[in-house]
C-alpha atoms as a PDB file:
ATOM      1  CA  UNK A   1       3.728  -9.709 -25.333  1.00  0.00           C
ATOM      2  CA  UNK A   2       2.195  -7.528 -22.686  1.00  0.00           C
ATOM      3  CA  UNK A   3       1.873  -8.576 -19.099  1.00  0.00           C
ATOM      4  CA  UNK A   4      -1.153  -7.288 -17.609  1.00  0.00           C
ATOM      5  CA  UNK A   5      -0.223  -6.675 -13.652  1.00  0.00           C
ATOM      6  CA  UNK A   6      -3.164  -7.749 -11.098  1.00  0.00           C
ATOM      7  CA  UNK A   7      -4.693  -5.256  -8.727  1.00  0.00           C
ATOM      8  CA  UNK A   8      -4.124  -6.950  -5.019  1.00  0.00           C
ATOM      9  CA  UNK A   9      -7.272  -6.367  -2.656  1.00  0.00           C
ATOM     10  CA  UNK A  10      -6.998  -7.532   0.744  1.00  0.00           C
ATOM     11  CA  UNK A  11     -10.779  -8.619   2.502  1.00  0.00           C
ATOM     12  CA  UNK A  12     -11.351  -7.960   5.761  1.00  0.00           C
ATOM     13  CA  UNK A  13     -14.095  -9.554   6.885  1.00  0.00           C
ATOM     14  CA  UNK A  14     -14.930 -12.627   9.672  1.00  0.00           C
ATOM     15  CA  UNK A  15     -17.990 -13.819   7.378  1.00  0.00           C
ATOM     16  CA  UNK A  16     -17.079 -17.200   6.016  1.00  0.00           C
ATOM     17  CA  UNK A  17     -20.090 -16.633   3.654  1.00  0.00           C
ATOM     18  CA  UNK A  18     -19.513 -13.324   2.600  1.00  0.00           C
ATOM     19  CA  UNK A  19     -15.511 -14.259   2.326  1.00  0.00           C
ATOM     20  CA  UNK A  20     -16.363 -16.756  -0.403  1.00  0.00           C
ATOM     21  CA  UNK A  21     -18.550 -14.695  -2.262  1.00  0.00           C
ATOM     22  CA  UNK A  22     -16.352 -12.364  -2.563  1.00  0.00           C
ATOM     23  CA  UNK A  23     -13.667 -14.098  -3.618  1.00  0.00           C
ATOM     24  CA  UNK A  24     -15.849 -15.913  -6.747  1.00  0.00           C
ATOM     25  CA  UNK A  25     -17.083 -12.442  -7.693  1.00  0.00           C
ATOM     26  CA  UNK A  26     -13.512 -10.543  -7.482  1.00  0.00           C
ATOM     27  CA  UNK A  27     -11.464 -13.475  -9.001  1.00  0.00           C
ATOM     28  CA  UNK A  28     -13.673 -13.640 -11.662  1.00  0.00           C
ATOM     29  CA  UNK A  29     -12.907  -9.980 -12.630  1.00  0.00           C
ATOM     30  CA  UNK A  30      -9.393 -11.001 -12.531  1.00  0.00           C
ATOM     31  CA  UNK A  31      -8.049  -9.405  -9.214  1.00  0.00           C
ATOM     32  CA  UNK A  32      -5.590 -11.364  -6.783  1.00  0.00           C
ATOM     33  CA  UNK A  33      -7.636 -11.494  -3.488  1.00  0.00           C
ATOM     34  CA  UNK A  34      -5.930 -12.108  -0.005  1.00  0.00           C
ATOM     35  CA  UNK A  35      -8.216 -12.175   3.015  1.00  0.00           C
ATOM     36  CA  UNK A  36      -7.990 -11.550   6.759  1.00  0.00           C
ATOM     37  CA  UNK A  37     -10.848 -12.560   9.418  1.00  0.00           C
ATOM     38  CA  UNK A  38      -9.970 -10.030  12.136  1.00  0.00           C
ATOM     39  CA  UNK A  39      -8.859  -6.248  12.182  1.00  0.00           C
ATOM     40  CA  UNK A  40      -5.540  -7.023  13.602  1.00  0.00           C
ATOM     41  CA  UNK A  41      -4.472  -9.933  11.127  1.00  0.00           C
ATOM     42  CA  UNK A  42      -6.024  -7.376   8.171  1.00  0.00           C
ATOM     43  CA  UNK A  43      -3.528  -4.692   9.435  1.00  0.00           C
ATOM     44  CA  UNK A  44      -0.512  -6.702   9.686  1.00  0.00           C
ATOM     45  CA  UNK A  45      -1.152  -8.841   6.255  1.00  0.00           C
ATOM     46  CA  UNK A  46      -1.557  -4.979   4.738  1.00  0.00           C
ATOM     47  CA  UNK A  47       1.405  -4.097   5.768  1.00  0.00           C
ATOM     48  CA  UNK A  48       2.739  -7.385   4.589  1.00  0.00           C
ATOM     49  CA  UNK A  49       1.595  -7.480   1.008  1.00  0.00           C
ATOM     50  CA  UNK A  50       0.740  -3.954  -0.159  1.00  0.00           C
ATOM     51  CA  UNK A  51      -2.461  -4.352  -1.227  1.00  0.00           C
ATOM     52  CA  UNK A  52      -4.170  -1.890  -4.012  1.00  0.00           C
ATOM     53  CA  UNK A  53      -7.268  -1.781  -1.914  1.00  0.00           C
ATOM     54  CA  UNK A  54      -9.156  -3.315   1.148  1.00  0.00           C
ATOM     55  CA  UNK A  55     -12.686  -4.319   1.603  1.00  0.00           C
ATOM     56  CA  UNK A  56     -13.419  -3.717   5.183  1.00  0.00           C
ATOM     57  CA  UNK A  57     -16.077  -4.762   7.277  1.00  0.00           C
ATOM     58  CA  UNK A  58     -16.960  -2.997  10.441  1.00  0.00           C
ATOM     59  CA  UNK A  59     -17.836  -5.570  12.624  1.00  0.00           C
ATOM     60  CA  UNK A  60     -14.676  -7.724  13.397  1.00  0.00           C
ATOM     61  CA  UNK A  61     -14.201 -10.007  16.319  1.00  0.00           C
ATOM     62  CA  UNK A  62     -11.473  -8.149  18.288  1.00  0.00           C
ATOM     63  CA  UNK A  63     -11.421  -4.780  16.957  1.00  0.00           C
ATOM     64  CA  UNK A  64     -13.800  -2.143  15.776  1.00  0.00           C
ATOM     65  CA  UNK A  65     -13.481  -1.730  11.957  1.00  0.00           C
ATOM     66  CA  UNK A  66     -13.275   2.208  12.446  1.00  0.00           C
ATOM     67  CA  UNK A  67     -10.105   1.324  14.545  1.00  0.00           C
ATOM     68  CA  UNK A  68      -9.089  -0.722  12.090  1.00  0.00           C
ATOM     69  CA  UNK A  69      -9.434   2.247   9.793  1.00  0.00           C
ATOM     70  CA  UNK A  70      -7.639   4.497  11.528  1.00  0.00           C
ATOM     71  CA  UNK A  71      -4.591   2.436  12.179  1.00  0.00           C
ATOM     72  CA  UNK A  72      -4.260   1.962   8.283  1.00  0.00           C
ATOM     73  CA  UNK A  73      -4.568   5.495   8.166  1.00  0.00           C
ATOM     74  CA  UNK A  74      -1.630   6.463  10.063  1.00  0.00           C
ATOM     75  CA  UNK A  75       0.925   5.239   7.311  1.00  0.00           C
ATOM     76  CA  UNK A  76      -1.249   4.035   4.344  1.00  0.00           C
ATOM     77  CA  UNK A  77      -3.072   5.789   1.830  1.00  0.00           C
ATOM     78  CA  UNK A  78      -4.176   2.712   0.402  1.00  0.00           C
ATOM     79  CA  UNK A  79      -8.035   2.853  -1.414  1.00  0.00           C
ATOM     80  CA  UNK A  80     -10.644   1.487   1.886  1.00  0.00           C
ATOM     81  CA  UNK A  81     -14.350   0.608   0.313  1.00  0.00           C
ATOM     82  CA  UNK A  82     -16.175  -0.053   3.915  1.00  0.00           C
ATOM     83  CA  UNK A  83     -18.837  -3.251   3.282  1.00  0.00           C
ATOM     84  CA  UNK A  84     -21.229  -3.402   6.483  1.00  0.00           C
ATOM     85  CA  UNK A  85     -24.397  -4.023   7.532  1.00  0.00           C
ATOM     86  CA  UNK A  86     -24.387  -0.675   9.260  1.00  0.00           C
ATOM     87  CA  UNK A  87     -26.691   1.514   7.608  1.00  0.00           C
ATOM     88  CA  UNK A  88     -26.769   4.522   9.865  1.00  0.00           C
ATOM     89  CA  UNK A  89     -25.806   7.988   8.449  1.00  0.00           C
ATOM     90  CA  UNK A  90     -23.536   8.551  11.535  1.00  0.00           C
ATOM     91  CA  UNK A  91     -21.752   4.781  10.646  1.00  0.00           C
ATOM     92  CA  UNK A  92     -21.843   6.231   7.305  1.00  0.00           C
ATOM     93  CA  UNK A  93     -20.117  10.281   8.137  1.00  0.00           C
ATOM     94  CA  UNK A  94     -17.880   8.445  10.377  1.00  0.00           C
ATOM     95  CA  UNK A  95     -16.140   5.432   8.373  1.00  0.00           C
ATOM     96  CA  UNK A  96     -15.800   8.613   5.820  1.00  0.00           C
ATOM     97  CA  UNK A  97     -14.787  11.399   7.487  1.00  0.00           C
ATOM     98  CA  UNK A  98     -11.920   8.143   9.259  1.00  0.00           C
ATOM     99  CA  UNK A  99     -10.608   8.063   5.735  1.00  0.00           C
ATOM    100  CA  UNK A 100     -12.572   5.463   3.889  1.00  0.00           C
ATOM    101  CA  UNK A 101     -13.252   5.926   0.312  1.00  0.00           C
ATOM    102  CA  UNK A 102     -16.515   4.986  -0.320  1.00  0.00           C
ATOM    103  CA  UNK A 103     -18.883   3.068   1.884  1.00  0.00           C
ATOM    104  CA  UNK A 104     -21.507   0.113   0.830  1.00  0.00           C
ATOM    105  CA  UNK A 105     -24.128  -1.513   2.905  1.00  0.00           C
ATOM    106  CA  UNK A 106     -24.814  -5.184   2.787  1.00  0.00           C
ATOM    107  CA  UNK A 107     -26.634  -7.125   1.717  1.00  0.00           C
ATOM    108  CA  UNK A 108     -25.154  -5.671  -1.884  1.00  0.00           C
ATOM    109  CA  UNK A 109     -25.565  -6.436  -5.697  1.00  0.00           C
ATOM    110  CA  UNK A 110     -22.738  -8.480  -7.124  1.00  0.00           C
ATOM    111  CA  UNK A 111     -22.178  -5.751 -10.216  1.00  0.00           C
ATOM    112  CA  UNK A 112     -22.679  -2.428  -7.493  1.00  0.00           C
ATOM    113  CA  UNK A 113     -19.437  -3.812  -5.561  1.00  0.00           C
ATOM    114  CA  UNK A 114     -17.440  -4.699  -8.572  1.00  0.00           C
ATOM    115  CA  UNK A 115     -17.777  -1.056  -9.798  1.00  0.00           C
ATOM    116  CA  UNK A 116     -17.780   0.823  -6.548  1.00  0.00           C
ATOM    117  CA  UNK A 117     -14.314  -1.741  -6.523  1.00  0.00           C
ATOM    118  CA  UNK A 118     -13.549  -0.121  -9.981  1.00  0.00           C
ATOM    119  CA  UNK A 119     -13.612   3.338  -8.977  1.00  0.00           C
ATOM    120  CA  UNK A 120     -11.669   3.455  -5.748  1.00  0.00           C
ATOM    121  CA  UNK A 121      -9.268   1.817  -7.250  1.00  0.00           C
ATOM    122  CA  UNK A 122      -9.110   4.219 -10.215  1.00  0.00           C
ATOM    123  CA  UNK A 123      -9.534   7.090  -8.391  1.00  0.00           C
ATOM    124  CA  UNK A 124      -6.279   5.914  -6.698  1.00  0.00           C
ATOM    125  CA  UNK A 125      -4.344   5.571  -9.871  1.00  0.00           C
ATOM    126  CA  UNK A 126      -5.222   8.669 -10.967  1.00  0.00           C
ATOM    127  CA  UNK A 127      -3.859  10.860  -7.372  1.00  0.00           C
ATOM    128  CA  UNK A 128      -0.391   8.011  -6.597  1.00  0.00           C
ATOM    129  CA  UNK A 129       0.615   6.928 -10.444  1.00  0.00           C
ATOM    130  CA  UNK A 130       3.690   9.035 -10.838  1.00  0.00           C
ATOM    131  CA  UNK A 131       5.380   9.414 -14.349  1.00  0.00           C
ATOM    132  CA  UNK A 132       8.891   7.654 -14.890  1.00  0.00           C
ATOM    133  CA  UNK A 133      10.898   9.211 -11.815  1.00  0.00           C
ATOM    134  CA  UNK A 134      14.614   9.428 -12.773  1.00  0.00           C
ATOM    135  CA  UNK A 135      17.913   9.885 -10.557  1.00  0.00           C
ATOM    136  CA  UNK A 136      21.738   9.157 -12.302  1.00  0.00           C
ATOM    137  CA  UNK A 137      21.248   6.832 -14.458  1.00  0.00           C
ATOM    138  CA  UNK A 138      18.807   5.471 -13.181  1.00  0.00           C
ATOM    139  CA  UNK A 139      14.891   5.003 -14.298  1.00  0.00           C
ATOM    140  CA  UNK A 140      12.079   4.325 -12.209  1.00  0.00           C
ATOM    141  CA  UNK A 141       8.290   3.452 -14.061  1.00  0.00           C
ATOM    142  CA  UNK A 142       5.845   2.676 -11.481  1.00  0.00           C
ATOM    143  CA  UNK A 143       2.766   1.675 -13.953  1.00  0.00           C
ATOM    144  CA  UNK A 144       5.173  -0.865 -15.559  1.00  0.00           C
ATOM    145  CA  UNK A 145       6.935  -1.460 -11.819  1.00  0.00           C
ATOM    146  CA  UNK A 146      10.029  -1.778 -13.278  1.00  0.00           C
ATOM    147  CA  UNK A 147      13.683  -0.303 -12.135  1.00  0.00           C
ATOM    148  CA  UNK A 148      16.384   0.165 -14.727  1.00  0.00           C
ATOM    149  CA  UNK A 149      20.024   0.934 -14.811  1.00  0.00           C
ATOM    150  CA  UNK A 150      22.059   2.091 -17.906  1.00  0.00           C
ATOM    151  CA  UNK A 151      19.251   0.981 -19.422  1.00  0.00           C
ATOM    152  CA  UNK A 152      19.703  -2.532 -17.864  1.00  0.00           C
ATOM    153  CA  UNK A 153      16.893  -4.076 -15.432  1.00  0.00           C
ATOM    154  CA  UNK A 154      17.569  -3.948 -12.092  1.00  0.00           C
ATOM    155  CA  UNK A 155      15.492  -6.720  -9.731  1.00  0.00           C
ATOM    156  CA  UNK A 156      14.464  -5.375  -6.768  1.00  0.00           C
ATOM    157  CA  UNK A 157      12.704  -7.133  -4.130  1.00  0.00           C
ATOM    158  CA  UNK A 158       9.054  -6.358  -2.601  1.00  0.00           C
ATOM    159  CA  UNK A 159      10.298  -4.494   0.150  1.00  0.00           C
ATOM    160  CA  UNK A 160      13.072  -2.862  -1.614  1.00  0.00           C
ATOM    161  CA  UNK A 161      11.143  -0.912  -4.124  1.00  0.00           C
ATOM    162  CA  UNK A 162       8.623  -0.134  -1.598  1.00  0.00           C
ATOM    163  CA  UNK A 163      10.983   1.561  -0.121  1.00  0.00           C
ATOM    164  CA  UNK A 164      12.207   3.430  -3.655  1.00  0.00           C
ATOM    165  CA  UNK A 165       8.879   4.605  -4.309  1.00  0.00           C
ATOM    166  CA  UNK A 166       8.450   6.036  -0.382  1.00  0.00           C
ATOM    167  CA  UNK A 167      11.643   7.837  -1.286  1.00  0.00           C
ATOM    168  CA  UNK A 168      10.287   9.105  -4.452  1.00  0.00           C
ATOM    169  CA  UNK A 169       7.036   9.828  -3.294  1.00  0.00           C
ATOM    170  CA  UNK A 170       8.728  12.399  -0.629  1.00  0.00           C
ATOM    171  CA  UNK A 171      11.550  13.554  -3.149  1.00  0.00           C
ATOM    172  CA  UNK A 172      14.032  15.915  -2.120  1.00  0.00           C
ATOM    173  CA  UNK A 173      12.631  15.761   1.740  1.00  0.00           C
ATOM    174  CA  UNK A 174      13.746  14.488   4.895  1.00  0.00           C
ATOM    175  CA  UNK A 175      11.447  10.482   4.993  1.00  0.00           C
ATOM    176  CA  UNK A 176      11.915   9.798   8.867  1.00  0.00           C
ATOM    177  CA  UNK A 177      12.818   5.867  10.242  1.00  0.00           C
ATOM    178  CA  UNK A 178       9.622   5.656  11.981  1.00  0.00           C
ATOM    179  CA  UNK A 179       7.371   7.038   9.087  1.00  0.00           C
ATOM    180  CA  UNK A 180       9.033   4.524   6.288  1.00  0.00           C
ATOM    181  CA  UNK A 181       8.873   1.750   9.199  1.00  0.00           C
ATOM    182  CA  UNK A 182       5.163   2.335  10.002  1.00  0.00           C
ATOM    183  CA  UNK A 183       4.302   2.505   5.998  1.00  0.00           C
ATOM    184  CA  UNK A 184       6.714  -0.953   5.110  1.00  0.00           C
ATOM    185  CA  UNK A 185       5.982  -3.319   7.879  1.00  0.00           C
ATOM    186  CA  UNK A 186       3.578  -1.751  10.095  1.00  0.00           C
ATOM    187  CA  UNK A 187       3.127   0.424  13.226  1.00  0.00           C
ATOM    188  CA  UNK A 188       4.460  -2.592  15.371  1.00  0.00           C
ATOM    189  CA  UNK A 189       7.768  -2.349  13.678  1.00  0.00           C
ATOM    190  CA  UNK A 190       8.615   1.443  13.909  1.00  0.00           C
ATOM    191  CA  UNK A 191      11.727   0.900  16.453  1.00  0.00           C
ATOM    192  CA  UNK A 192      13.219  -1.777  13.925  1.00  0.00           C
ATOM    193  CA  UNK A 193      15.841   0.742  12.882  1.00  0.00           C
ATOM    194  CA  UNK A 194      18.198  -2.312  11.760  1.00  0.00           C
ATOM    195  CA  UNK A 195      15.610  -3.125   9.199  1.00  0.00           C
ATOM    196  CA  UNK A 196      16.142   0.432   7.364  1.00  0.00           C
ATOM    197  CA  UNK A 197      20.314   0.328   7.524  1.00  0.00           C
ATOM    198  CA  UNK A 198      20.058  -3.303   5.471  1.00  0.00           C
ATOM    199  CA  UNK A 199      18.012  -1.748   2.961  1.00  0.00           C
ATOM    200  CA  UNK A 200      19.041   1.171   2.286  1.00  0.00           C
ATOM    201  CA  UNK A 201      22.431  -0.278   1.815  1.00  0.00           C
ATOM    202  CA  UNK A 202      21.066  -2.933  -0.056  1.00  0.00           C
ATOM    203  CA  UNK A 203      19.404  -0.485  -2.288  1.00  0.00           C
ATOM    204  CA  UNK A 204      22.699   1.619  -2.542  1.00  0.00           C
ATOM    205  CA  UNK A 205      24.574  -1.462  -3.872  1.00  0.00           C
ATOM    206  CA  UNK A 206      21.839  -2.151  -6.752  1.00  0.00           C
ATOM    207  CA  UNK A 207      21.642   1.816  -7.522  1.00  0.00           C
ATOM    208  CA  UNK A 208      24.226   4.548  -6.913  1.00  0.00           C
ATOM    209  CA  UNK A 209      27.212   4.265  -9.010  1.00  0.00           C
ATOM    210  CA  UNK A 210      29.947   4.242  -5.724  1.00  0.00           C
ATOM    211  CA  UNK A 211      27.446   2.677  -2.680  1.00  0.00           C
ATOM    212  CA  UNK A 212      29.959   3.778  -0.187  1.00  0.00           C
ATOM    213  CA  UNK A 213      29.625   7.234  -1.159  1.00  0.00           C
ATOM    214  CA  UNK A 214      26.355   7.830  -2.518  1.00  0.00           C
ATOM    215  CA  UNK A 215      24.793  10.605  -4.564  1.00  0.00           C
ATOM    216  CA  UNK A 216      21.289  10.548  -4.145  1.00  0.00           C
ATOM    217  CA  UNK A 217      20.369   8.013  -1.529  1.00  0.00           C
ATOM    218  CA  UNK A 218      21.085   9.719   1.339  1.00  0.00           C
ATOM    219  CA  UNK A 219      21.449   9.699   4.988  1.00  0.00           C
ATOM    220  CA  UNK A 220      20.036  12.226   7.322  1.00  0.00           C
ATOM    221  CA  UNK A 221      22.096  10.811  10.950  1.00  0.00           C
ATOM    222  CA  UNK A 222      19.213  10.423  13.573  1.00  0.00           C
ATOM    223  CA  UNK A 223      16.214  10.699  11.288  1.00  0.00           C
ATOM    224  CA  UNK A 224      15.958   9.308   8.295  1.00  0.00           C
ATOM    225  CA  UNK A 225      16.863   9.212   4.798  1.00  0.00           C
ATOM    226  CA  UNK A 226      16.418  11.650   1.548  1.00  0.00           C
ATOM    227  CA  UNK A 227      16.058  10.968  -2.239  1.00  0.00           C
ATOM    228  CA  UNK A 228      17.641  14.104  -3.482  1.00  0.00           C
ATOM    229  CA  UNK A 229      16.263  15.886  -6.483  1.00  0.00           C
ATOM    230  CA  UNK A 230      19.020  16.036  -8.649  1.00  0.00           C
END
């Protein structure tokens, strides 16, 4: 039996109304919704759960949405469909050239969001959906997000193959502690070097063949760490 996997969106929004709209219409369609009512909770709950994409308003109670925007920006590629009243070309140019993805005014038609929804989310597949990655003996298939080892499962948690596929992503280069910080738990978080040693070790444990001596998860001292390309 296949197991169809959920895209995760993440609303940011302070609209009670438009909140629960949004919710019936994406649940319906089968997505796993999360929400956040200000720009700071939306960034941190990003970082927290990974989302597939965000639906972001612009007007949030404590910071702009474009800030919002940009902060997301600085360590996440993740899909950003703007949803505001602001109609203006310049709100328009600027939420775009910030980095968002596609931008829709309200008020909005019901079947308009679900396929503007469709297609930053597909477009996204499309540019970060890697083939199987491999390493040793050891298989990585993101569309399926499953790990394998001699053939054998291997269960990695959330944060643990978050970090494999930043690794991967970057293969063969230097990935710096504060860049896989920033990207895992957030730009508040990029001093939490301690974080990075218990995971990568962890991660060494579950993958190279002799952790204490490892072949392709490697350390760079002082920077950061390197999935080598062998």
């Amino acid at each position: 039996m296949t197991t169809t996997v959920k895209a995760r969106l993440l609303i940011v929004d302070d609209e009670v109304q438009i909140l629960r709209l949004l919710r019936h219409s994406l649940e319906a369609e089968g997505y796993e919704v999360h929400e956040a009512k200000n720009g700071l909770s939306g960034i941190k709950k990003a970082a927290a759960i990974h989302p597939d994409g965000i639906i972001l308003d612009l007007s949030l109670p404590d910071l702009d949405g474009l800030k919002v925007l940009e902060r997301l920006r600085e360590w996440s590629p993740v899909p950003v469909l703007i949803l505001s009243v602001r109609d203006s070309m310049n709100d328009i140019t600027s939420a775009l050239d910030a980095g968002a993805d596609d931008y829709l005014t309200k008020p909005f038609h019901e079947r308009e969001l679900l396929s503007r929804v469709r297609a930053i989310l597909r477009r996204s597949q499309v540019v970060s959906q890697p083939a199987v990655a491999r390493f040793g003996d050891v298989e990585v298939d993101p569309n399926a997000r499953l790990v394998r080892r001699g053939g054998q499962e291997v269960h990695l948690t959330v944060k643990e193959y978050a970090m494999l596929l930043l690794l991967l992503q970057h293969r063969g280069r230097v990935v710096t502690h504060r860049y896989i910080l920033r990207a895992l738990w957030g730009p508040e978080a990029e001093e939490d070097t301690n974080y990075l040693r218990a995971y990568i070790i962890r991660l060494r444990q579950k993958l190279e063949t002799n952790p204490s001596v490892p072949q392709y998860l490697l350390t760079e001292p002082g920077i950061g760490y390197r999935l080598t390309e062998e």
